[in-house]
N, C-alpha and C. Protein backbone atom coordinates (compact mmCIF):
# COMPACT_ATOMS: atom_id res chain seq x y z
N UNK A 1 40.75 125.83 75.38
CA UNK A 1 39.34 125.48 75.18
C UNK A 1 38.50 126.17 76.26
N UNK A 2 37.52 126.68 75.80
CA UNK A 2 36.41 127.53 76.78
C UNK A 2 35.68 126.62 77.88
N UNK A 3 35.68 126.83 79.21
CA UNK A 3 34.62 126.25 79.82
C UNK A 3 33.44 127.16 80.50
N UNK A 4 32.58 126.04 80.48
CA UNK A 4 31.30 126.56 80.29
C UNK A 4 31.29 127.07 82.06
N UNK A 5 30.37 127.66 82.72
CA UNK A 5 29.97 128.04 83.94
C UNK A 5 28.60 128.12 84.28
N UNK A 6 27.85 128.06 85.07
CA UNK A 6 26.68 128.15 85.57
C UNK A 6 26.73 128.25 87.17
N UNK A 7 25.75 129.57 87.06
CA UNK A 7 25.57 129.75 88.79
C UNK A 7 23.81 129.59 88.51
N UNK A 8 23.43 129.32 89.78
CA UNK A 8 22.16 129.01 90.36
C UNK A 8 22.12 129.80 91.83
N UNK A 9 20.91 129.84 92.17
CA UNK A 9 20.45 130.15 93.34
C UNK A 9 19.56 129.17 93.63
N UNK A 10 19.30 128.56 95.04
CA UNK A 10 17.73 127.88 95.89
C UNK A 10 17.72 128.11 97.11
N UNK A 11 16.87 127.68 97.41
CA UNK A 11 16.68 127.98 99.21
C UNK A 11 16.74 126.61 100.03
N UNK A 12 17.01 126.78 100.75
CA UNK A 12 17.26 125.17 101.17
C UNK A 12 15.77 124.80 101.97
N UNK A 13 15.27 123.64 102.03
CA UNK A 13 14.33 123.33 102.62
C UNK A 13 14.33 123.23 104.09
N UNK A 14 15.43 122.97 104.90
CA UNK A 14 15.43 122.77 105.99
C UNK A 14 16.77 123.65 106.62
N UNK A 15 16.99 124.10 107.70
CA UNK A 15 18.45 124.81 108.04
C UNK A 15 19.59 123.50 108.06
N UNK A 16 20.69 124.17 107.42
CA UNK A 16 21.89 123.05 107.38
C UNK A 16 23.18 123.67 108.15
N UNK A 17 23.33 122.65 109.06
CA UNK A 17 23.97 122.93 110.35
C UNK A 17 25.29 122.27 109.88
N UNK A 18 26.61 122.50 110.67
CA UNK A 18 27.71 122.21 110.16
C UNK A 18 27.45 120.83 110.04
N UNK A 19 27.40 119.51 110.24
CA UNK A 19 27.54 118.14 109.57
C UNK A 19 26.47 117.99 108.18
N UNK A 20 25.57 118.84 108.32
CA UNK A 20 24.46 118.78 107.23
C UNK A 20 25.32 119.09 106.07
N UNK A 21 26.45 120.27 106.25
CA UNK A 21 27.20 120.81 105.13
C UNK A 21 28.32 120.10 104.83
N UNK A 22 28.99 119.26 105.75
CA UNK A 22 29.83 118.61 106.21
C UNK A 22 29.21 117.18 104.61
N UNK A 23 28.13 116.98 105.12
CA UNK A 23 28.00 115.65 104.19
C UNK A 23 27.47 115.93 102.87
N UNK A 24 26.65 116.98 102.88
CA UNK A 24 26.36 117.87 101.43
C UNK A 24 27.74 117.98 100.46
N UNK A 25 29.00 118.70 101.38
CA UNK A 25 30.33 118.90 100.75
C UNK A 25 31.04 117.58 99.95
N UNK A 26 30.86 116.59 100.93
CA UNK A 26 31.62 115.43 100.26
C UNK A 26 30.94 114.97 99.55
N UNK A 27 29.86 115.09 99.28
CA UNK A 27 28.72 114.12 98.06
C UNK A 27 28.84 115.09 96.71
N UNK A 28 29.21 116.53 97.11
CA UNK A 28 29.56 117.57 95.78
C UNK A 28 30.43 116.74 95.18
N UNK A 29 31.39 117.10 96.59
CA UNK A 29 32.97 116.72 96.15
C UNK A 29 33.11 115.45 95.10
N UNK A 30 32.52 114.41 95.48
CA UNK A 30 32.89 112.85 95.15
C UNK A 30 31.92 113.00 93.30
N UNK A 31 30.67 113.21 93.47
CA UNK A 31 30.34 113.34 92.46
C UNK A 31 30.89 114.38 91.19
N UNK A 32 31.54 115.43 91.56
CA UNK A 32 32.36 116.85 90.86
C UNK A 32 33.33 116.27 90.35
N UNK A 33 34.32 115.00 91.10
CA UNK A 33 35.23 114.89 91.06
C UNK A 33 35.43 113.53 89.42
N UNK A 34 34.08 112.68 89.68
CA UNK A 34 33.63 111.97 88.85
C UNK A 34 33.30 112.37 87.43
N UNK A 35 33.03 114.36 87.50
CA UNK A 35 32.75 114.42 86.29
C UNK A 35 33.31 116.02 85.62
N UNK A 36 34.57 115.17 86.30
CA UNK A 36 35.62 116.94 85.99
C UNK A 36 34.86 118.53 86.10
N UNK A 37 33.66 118.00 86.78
CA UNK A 37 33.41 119.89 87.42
C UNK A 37 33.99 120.40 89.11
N UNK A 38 34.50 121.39 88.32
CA UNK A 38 34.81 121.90 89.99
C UNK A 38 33.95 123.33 90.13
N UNK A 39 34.12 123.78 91.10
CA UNK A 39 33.43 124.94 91.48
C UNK A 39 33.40 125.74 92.89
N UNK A 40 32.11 126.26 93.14
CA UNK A 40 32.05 127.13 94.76
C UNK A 40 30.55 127.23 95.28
N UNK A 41 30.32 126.76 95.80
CA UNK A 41 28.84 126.84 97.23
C UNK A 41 29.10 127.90 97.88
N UNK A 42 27.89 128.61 98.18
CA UNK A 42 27.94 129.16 99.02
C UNK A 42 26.23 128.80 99.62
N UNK A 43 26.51 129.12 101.28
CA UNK A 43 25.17 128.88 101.74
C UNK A 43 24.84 129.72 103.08
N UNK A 44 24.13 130.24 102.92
CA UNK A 44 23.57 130.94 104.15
C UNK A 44 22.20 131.67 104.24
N UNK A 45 22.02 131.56 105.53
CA UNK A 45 20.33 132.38 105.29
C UNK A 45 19.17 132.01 104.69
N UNK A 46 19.75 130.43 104.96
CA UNK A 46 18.57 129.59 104.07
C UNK A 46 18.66 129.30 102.60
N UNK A 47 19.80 130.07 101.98
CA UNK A 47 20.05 129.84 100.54
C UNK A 47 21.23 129.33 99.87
N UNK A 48 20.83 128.95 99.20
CA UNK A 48 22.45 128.44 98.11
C UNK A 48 22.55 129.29 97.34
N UNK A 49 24.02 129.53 96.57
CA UNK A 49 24.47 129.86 95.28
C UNK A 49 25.51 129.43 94.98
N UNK A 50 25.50 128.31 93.95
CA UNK A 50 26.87 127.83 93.53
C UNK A 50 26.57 128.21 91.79
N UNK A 51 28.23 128.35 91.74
CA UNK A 51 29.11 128.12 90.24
C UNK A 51 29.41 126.67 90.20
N UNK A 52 29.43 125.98 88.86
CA UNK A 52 29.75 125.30 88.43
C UNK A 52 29.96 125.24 87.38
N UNK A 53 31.59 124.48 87.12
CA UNK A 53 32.36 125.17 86.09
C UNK A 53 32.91 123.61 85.06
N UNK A 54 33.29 123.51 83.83
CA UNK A 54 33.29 122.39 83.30
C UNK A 54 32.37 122.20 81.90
N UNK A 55 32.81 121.32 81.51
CA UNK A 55 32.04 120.80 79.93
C UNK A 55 30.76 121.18 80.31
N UNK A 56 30.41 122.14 78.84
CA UNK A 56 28.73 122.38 78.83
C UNK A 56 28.60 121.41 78.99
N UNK A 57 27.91 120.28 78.32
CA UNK A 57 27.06 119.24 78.42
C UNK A 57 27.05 118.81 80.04
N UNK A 58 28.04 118.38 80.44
CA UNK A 58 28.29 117.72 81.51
C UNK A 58 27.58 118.34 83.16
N UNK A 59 27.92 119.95 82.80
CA UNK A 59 27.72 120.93 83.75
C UNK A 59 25.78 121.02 83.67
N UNK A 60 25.08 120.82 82.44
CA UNK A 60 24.01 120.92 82.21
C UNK A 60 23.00 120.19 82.74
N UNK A 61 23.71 118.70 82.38
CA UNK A 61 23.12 117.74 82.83
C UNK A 61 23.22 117.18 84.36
N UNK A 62 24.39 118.05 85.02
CA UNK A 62 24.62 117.77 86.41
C UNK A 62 23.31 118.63 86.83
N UNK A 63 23.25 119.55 86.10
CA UNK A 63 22.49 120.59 86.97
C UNK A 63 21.08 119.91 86.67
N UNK A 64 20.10 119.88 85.64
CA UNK A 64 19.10 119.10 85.34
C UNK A 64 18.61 117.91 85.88
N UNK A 65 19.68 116.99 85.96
CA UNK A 65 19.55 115.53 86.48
C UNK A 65 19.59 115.48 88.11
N UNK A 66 20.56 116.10 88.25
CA UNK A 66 21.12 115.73 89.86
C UNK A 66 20.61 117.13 90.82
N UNK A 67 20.68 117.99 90.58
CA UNK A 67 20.35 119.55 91.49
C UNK A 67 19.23 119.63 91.54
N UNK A 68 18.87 119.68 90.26
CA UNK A 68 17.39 120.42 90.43
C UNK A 68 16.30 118.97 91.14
N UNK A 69 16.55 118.22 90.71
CA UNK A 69 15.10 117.40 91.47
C UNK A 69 16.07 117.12 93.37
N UNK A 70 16.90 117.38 93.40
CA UNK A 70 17.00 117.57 95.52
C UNK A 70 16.67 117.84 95.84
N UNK A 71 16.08 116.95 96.83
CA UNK A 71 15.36 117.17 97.76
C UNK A 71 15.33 118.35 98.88
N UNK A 72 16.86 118.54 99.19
CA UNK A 72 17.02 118.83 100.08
C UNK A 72 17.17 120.48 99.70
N UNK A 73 16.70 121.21 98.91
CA UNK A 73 16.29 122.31 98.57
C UNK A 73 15.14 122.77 97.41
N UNK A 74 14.69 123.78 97.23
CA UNK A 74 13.68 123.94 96.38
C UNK A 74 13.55 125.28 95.55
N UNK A 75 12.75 125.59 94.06
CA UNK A 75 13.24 126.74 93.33
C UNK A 75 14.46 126.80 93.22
N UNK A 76 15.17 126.04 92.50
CA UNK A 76 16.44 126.59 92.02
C UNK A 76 16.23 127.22 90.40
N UNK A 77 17.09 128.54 90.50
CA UNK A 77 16.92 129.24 89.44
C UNK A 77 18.44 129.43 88.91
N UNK A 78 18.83 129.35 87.41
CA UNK A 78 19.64 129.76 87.23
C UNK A 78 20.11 130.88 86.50
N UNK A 79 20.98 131.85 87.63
CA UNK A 79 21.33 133.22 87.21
C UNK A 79 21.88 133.51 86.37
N UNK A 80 23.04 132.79 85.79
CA UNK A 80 23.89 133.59 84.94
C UNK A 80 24.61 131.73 84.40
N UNK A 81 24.97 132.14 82.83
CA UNK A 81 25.57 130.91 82.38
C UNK A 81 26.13 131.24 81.09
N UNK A 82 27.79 130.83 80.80
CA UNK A 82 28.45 131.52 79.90
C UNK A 82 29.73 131.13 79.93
N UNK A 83 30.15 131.01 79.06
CA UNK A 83 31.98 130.39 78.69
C UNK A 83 32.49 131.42 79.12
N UNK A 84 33.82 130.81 79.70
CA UNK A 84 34.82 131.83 80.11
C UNK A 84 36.29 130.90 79.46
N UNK A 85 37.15 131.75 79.53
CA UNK A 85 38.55 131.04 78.89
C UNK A 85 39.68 130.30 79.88
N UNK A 86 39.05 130.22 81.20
CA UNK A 86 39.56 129.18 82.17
C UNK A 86 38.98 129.05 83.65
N UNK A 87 39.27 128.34 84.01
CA UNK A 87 38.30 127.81 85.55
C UNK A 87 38.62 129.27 86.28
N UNK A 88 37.80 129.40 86.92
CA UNK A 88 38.10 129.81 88.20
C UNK A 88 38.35 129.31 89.57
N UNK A 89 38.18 128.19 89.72
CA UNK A 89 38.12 127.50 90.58
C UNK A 89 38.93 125.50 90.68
N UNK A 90 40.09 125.99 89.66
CA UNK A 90 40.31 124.80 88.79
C UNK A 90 40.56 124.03 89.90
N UNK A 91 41.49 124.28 91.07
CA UNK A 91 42.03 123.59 92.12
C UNK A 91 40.91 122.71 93.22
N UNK A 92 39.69 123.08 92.66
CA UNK A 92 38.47 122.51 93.65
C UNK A 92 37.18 122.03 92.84
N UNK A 93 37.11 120.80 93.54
CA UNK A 93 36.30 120.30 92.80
C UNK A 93 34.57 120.58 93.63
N UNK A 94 34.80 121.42 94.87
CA UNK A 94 33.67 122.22 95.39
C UNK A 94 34.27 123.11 96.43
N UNK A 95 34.78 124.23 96.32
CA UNK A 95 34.83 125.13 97.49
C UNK A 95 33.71 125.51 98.16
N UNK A 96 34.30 125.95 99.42
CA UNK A 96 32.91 126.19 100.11
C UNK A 96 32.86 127.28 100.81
N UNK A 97 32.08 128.04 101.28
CA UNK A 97 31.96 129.42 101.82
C UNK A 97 30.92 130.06 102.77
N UNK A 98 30.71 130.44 103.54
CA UNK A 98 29.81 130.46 104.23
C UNK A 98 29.19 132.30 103.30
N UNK A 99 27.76 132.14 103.14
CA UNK A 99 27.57 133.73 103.08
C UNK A 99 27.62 134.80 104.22
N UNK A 100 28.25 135.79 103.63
CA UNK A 100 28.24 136.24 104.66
C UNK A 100 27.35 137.67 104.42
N UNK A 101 26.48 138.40 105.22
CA UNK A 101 25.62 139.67 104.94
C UNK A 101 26.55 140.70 104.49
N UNK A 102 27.19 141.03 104.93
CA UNK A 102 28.00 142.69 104.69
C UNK A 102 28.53 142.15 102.83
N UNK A 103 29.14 141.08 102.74
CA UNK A 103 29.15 140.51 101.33
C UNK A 103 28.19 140.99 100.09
N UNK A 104 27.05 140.23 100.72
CA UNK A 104 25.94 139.53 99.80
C UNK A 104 24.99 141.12 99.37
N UNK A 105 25.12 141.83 100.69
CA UNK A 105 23.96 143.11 100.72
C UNK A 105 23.77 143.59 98.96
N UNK A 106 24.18 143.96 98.13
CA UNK A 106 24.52 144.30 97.13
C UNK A 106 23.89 143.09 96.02
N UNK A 107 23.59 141.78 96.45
CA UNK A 107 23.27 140.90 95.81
C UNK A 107 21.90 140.78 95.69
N UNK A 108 21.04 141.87 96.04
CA UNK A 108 19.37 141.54 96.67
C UNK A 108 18.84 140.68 95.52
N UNK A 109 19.40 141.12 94.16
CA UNK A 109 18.49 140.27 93.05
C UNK A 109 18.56 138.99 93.39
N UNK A 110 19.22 138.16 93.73
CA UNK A 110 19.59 137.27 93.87
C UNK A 110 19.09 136.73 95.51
N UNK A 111 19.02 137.20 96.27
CA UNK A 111 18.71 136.76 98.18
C UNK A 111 17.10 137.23 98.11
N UNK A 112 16.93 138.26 97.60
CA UNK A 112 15.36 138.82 97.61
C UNK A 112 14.63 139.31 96.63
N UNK A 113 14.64 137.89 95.45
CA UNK A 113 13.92 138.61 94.13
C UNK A 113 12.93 139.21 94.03
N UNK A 114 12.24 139.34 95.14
CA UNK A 114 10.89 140.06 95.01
C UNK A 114 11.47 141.32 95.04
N UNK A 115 12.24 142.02 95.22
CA UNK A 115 13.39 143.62 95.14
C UNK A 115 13.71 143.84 94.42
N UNK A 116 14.23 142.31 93.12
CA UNK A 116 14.58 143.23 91.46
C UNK A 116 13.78 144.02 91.41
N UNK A 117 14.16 144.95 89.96
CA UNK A 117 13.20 145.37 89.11
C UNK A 117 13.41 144.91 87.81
N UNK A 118 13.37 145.75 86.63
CA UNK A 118 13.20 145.23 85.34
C UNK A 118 13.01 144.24 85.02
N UNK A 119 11.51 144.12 85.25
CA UNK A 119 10.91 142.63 84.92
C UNK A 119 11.12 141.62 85.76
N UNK A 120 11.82 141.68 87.16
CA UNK A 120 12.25 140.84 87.54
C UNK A 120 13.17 140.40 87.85
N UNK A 121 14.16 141.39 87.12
CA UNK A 121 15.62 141.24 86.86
C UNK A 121 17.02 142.14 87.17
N UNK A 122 17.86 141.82 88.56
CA UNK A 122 18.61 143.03 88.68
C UNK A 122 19.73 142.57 87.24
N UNK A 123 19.87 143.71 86.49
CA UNK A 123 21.17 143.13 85.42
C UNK A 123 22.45 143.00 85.92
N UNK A 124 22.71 144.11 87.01
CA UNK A 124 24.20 144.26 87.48
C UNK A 124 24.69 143.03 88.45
N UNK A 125 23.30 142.01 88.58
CA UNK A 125 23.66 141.27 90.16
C UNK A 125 24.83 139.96 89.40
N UNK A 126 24.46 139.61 88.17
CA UNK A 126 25.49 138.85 88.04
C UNK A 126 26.60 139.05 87.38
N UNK A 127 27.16 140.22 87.17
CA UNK A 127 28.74 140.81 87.22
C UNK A 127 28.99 141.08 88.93
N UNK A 128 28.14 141.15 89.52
CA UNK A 128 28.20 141.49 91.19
C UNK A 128 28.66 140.22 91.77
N UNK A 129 28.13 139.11 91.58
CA UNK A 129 28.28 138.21 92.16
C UNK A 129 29.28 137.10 91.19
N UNK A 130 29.52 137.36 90.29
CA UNK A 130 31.17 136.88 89.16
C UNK A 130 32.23 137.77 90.19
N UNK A 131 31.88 139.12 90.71
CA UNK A 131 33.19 139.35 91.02
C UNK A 131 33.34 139.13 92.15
N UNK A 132 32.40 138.55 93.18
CA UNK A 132 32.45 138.19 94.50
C UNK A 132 32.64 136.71 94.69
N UNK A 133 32.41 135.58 93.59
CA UNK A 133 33.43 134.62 93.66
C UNK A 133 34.39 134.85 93.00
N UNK A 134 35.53 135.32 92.09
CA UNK A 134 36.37 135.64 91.80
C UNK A 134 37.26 135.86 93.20
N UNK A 135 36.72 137.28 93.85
CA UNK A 135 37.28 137.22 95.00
C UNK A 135 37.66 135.97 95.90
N UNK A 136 36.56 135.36 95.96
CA UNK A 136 37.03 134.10 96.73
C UNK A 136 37.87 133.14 95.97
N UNK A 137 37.66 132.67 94.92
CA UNK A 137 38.93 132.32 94.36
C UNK A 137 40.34 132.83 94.40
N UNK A 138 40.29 134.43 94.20
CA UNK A 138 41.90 134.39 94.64
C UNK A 138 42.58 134.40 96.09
N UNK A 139 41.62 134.21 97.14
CA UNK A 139 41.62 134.47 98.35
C UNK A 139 42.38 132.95 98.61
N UNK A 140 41.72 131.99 98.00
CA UNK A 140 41.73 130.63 98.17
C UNK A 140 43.19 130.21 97.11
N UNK A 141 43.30 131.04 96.68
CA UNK A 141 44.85 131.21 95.92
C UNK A 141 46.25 131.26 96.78
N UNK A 142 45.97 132.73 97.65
CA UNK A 142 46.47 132.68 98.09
C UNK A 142 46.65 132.50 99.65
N UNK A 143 46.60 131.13 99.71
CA UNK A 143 46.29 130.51 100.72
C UNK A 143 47.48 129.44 101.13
């Protein structure tokens, strides 16, 4: 059976220092865990980007209900959203990652949308950034 995926981008409202992420992580965790999504955060530089992976409906309404009105960030947009034929991230119900620049550089659509173009839109940034959590998934594989 296909599960659904969704990545987002926001900026966080305030800087989140290791316990800030520390308690952000376990409130993913506990709630993810409640509704069979797992996935991957990443945060740095003032921004988020997580996947979240799991039953359309479920993944939709997490994102609608619970993400988007937090407080504790703002503008969340979502980049890319689409069935795939198995988790990537099945073993976690939120991995976590710090961004890192030499990474992300390549991601501008996404860190500095005012830099897309076409309309607004880099096309390549989200096969760019599918294969840069991928990476971290198998990293976290083989672990």
């Amino acid at each position: 059976m296909p599960v659904f995926q969704l990545i987002y981008r926001s900026k966080a409202n305030a800087y989140f220092n290791d316990d800030d992420l520390i308690l952000l992580l376990r409130q993913c965790r506990s709630k993810n865990i409640e509704n069979r999504v797992t996935g991957l955060l990443l945060y740095g530089y003032g921004s988020f980007i997580q996947l979240l992976e799991g039953e359309d409906e479920t993944v939709r309404q997490l994102y609608h209900q619970q993400i988007v009105p937090d407080p504790r960030h703002r503008n969340p947009v979502i980049l890319h959203q689409h069935y795939v034929p198995k988790r990537m991230f099945k073993d976690w119900s939120m991995a976590f990652r710090p961004l890192d620049a030499g990474r992300i550089n390549h991601l501008s659509g996404f860190t500095q949308p005012e830099q897309a173009s076409n309309n607004g839109k880099n096309l390549l940034a989200p096969l760019r950034l599918l294969e840069l959590m991928h990476g971290f998934a198998v990293e976290m594989q083989n672990r």
